[in-house]
Protein backbone atom coordinates (compact mmCIF):
# COMPACT_ATOMS: atom_id res chain seq x y z
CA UNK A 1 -1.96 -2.99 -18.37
CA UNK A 2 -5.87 -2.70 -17.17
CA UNK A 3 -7.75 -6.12 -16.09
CA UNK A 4 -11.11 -6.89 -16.89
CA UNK A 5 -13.77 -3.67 -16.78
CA UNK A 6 -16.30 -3.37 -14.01
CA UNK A 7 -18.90 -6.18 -15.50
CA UNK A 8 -15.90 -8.13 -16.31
CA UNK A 9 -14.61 -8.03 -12.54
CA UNK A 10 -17.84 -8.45 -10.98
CA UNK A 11 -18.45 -12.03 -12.76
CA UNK A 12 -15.38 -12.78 -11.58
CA UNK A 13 -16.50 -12.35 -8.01
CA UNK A 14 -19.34 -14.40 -8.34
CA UNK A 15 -17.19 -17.31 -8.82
CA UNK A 16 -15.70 -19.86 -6.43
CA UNK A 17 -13.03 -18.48 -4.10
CA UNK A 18 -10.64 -21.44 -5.43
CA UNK A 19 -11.69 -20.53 -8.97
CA UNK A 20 -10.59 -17.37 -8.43
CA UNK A 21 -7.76 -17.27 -6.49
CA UNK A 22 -6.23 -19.60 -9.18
CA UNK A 23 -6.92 -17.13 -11.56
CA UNK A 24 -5.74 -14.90 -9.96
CA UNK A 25 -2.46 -16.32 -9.22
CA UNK A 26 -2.19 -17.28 -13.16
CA UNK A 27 -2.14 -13.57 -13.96
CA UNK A 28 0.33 -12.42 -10.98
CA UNK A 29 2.37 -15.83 -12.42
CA UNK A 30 2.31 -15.11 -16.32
CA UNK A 31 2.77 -10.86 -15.79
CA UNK A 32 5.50 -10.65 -13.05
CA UNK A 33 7.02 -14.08 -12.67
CA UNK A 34 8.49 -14.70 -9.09
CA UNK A 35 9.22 -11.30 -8.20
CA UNK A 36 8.34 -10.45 -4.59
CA UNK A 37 9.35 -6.65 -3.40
CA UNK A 38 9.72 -5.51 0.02
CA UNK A 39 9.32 -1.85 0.92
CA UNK A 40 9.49 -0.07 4.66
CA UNK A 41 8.36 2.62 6.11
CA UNK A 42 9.11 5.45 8.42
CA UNK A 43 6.57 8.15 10.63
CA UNK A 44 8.37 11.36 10.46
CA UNK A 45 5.77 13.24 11.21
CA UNK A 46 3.30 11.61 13.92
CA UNK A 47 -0.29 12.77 15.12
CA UNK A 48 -1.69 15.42 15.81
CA UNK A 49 -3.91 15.37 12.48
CA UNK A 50 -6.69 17.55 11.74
CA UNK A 51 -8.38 15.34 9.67
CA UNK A 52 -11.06 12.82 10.52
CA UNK A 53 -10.69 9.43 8.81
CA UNK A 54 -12.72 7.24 10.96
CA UNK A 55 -9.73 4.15 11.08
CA UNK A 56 -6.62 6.54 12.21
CA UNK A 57 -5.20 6.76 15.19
CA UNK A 58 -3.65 9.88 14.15
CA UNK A 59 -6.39 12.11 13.98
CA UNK A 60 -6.77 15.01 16.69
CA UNK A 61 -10.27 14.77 17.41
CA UNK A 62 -9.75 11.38 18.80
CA UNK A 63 -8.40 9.84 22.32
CA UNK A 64 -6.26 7.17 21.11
CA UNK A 65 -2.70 7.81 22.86
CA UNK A 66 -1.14 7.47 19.46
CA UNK A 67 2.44 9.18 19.89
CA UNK A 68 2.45 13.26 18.44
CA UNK A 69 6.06 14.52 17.38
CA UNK A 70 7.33 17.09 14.52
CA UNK A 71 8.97 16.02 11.55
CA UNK A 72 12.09 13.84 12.61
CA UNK A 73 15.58 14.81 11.90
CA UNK A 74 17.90 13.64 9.08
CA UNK A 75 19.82 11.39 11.24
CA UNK A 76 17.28 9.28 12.62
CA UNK A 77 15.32 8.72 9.25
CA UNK A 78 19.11 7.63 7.44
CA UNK A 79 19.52 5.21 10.50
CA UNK A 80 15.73 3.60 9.91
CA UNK A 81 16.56 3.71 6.00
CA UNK A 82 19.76 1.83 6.70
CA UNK A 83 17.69 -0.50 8.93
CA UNK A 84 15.61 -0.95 5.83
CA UNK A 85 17.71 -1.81 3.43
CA UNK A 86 19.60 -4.41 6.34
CA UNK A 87 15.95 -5.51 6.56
CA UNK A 88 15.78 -6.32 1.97
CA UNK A 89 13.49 -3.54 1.83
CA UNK A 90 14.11 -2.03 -1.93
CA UNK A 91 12.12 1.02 -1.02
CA UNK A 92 11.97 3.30 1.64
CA UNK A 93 9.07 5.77 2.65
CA UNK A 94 8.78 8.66 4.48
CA UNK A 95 5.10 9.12 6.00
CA UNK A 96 4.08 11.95 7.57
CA UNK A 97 0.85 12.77 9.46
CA UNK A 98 -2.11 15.70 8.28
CA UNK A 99 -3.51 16.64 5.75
CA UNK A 100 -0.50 17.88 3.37
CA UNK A 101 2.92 19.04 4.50
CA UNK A 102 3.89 22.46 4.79
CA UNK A 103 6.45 23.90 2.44
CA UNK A 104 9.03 23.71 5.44
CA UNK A 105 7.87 20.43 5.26
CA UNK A 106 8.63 19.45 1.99
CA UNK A 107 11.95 21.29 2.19
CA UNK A 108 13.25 18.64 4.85
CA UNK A 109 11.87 15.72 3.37
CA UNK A 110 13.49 16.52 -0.11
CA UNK A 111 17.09 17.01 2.26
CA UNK A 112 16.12 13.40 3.94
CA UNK A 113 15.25 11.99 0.22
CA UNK A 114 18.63 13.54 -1.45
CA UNK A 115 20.71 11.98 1.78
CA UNK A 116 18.55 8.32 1.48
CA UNK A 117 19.63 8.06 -2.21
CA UNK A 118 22.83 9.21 -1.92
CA UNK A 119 24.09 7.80 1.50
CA UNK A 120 22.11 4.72 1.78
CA UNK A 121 21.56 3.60 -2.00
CA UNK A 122 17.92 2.50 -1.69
CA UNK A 123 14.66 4.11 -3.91
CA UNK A 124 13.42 6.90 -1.79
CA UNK A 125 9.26 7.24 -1.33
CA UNK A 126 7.28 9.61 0.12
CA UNK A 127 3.83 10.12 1.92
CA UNK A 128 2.84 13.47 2.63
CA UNK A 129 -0.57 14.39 1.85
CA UNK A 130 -2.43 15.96 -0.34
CA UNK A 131 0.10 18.09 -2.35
CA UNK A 132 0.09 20.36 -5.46
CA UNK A 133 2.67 20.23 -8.55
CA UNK A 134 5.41 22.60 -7.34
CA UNK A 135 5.89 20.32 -4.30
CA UNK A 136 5.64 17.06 -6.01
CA UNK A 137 8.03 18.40 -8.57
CA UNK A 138 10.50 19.52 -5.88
CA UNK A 139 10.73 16.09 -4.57
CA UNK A 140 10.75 14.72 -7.85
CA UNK A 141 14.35 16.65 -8.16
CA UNK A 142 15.78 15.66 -5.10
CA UNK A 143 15.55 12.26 -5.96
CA UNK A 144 12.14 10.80 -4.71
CA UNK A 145 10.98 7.68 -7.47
CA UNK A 146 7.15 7.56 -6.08
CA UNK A 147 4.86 8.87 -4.61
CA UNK A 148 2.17 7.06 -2.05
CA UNK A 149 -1.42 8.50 -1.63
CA UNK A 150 -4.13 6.20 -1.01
CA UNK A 151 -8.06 6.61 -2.35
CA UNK A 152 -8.87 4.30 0.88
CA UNK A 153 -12.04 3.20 -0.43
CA UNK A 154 -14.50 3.63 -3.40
CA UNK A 155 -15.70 7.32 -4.10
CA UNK A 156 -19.16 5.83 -3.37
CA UNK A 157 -18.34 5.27 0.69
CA UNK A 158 -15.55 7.17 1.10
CA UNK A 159 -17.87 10.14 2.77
CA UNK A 160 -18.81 7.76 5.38
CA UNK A 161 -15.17 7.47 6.49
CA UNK A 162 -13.96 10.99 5.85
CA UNK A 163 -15.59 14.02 5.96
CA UNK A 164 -12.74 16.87 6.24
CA UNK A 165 -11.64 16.67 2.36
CA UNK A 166 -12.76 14.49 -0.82
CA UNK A 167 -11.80 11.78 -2.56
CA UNK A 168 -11.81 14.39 -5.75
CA UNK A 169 -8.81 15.73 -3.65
CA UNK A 170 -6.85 12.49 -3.36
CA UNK A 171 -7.92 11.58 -7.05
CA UNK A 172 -6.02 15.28 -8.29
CA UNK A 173 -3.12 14.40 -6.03
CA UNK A 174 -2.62 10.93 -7.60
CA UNK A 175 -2.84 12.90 -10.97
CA UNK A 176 -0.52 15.65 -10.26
CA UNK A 177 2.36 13.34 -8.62
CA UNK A 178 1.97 11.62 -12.28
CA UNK A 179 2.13 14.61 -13.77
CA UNK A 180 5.29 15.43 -12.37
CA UNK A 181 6.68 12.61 -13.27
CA UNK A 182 6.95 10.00 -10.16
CA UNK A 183 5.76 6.71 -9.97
CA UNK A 184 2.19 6.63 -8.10
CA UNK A 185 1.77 3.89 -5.15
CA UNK A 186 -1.98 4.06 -4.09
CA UNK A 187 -4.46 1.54 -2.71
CA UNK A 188 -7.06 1.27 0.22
CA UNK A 189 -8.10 0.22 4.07
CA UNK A 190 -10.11 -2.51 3.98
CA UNK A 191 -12.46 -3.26 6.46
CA UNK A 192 -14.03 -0.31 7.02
CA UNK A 193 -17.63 -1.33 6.57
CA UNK A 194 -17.22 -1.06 2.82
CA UNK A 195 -19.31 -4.08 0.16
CA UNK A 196 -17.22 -6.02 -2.08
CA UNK A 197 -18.29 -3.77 -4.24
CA UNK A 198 -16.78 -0.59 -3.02
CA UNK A 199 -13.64 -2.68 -2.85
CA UNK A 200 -13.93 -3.50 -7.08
CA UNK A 201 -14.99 0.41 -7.86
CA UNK A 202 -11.83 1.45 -5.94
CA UNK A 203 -10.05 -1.76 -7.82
CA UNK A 204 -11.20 -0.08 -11.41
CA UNK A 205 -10.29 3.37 -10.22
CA UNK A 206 -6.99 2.42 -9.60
CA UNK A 207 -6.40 0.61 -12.70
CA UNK A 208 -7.78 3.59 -14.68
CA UNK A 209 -4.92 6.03 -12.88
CA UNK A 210 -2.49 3.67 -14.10
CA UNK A 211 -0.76 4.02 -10.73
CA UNK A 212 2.26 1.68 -10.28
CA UNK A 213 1.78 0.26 -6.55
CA UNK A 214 -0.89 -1.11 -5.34
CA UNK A 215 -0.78 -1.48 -1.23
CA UNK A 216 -3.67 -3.24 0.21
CA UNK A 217 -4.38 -2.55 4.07
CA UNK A 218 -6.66 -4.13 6.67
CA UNK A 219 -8.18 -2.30 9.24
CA UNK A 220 -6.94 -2.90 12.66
CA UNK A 221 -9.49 -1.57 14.61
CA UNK A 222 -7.74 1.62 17.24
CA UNK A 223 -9.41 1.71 20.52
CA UNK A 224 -10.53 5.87 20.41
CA UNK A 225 -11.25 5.98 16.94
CA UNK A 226 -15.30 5.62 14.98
CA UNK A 227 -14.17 2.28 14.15
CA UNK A 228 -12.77 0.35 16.94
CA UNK A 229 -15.42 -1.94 17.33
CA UNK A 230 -15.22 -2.96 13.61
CA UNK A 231 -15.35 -7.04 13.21
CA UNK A 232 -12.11 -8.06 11.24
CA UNK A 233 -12.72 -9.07 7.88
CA UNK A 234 -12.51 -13.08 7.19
CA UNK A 235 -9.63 -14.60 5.70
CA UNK A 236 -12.13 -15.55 2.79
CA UNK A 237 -12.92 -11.95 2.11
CA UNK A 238 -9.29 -10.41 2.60
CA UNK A 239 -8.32 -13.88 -0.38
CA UNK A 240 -11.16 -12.59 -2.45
CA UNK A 241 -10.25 -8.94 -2.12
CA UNK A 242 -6.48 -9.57 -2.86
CA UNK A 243 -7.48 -11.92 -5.93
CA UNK A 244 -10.17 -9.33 -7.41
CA UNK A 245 -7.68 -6.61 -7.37
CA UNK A 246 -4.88 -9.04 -9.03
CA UNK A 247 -7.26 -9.70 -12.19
CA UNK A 248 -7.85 -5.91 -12.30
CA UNK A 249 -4.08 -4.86 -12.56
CA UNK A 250 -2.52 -7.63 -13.56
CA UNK A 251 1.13 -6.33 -13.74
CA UNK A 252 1.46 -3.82 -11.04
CA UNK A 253 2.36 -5.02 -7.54
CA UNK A 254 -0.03 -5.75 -5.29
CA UNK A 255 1.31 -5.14 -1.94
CA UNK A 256 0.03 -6.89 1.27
CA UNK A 257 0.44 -4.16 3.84
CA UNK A 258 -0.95 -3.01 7.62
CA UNK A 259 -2.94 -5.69 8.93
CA UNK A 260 -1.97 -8.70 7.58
CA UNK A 261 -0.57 -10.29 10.73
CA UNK A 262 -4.16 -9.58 12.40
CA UNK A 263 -6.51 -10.53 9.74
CA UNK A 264 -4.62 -13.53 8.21
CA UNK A 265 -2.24 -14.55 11.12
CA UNK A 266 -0.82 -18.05 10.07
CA UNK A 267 -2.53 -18.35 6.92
CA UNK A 268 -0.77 -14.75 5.39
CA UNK A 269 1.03 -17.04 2.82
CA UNK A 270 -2.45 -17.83 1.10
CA UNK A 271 -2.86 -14.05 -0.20
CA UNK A 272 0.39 -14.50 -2.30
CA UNK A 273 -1.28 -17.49 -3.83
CA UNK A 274 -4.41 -15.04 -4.39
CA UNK A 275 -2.37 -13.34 -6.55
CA UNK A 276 -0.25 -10.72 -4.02
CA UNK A 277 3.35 -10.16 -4.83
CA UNK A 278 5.02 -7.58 -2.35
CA UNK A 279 4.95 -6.55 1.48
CA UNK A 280 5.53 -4.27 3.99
CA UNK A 281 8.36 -5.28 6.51
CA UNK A 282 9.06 -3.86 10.08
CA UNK A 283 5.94 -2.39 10.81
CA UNK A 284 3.74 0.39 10.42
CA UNK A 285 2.57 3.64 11.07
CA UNK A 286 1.42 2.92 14.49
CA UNK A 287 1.09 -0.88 15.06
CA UNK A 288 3.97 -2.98 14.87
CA UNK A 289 4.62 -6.00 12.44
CA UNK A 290 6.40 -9.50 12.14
CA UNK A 291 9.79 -10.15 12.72
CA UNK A 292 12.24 -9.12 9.78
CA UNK A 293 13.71 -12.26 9.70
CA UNK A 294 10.43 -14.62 9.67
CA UNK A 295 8.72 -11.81 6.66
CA UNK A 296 12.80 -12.87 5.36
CA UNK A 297 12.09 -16.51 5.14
CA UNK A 298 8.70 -16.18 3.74
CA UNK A 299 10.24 -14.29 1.10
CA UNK A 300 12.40 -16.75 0.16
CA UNK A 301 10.13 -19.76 0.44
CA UNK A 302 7.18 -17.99 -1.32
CA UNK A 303 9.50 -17.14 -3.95
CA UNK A 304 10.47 -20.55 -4.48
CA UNK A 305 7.26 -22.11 -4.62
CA UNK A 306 6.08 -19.64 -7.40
CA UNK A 307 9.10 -20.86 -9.61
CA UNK A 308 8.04 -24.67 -9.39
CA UNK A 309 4.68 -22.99 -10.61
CA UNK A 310 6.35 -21.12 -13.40
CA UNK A 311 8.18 -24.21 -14.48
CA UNK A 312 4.51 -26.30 -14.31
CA UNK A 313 3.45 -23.06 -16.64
CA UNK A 314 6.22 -22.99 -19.13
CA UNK A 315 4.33 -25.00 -21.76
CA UNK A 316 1.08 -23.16 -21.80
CA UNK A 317 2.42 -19.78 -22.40
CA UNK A 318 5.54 -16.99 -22.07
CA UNK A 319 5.87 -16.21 -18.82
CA UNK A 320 8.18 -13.32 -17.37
CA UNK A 321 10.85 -13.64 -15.31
């Protein structure tokens, strides 16, 4: 289900940050109830990238000490995916550095998706790049439920922050993982320079794909990369973004991911009243995160506040559960 259009969304931002954030949290409320998902992650493939997104301390042409190793082996990605699942992650993701994987590539990470499912019984993701049909379908067989491939920004600025392939090429990937038949987990870096603007055309575009994830991302600025001496965003604008992107796609998850510790620090609990509903535990690609047992509490407690807010709803409307 699509939010408001582009007009729609726009008057929406012009509005008072309370205004909207209460909004927003009506919609996350009356389409998704209480539910709060946790999903992890896993590098398997670090550095060494040919590509030049300005925010990643990945890429090749910069000096930013970020660690460079081949794809890892099927051992250690079942012991992080059992450390995932320990952690009440539901899904697990394997992320791997470049441009698009090679077809050895794909080969071991549909072995390491067949072993997750079957040995470790959680949903098995994947992030590998730009990628045509045959490859997405081969992972589609081996088990894999969705496929992640952020736009990063709005087609407008995206040059600005990448110059070594399009965002017509993410777009078609996004298309042909749906295609195949996977589930579609794509959002942006925030951040970057970008208006509040860029942030609702890459809100709209998102709701048009129909993709099933939504993973918002704040840019912590990597010493060696274009952007390191990018000013954090304020908590107002990360609450406005996070709210703007709930009223667009109302009944997806919208998933507070790398970042959030820097940007919001104490005060991360406020984008799940801005509408948010799932988050990234144990860290990221290349920056670490909070403790699995505080991002385990907050779970819990967040979870319970949103039912006495459910009950306070129950006579203006159905609300799921």
């Amino acid at each position: 289900m699509n939010g408001p259009g582009r007009p729609a969304l726009a008057e929406w931002a012009r509005r008072p940050l309370r205004e909207l954030m209460e909004a927003a949290l009506e919609a996350k409320l009356r389409h998704r109830g209480d539910r709060l998902g946790c999903c992890a992650i896993l590098n398997v493939r670090s550095g060494a990238c040919g590509e030049d997104c300005a925010f990643c301390a990945q890429s090749a042409r910069y000096r930013t000490g970020a660690p460079v190793y081949p794809f890892k082996d099927l051992d250690e990605i079942l012991r992080a995916a059992e450390r995932a699942r320990a952690a009440g992650a539901e899904r697990f993701s394997l992320v791997a550095s470049g441009r698009g994987a090679s077809p050895r590539e794909v080969d071991l990470a549909a072995v390491a998706v067949r072993a997750i499912r079957e040995r470790v019984g959680i949903q098995a993701c994947a992030s590998l790049g730009i990628l045509d049909g045959p490859a997405l379908a081969a992972l589609r067989d081996a088990g894999l439920s969705r496929y992640h491939h952020n736009l990063e920004t709005s087609e407008g600025f995206f040059p600005r922050i990448v110059t070594t392939h399009t965002y017509a090429e993410r777009v078609a990937t996004v298309r042909a993982a749906r295609r195949a038949g996977l589930e579609v987990c794509a959002g942006g870096v925030f951040g970057l320079g970008e208006t509040l603007e860029d942030r609702m055309d890459l809100a709209v575009e998102l709701a048009g794909l129909q993709v099933d994830s939504v993973p918002l991302n704040f840019l912590v600025p990597i010493a060696g990369t274009p952007l390191e001496g990018r000013p954090p965003l304020s908590v107002v604008e990360v609450l406005r973004t996070v709210a703007l992107f709930r009223l667009a796609l109302p009944d997806r998850p919208i998933r507070i991911c790398g970042g959030r510790e820097q940007v919001l620090g104490g005060l991360q609990g406020l984008a799940y009243w801005a509408g948010a509903d799932a988050l990234m535990v144990g860290g990221y690609l290349t920056v670490g995160g909070a403790a699995v047992e505080d991002d385990r509490r907050f779970v819990a407690e967040m979870r319970a506040l949103w039912r006495e807010e459910i009950g306070r709803m129950r006579g203006a409307g159905p609300v799921s559960g």
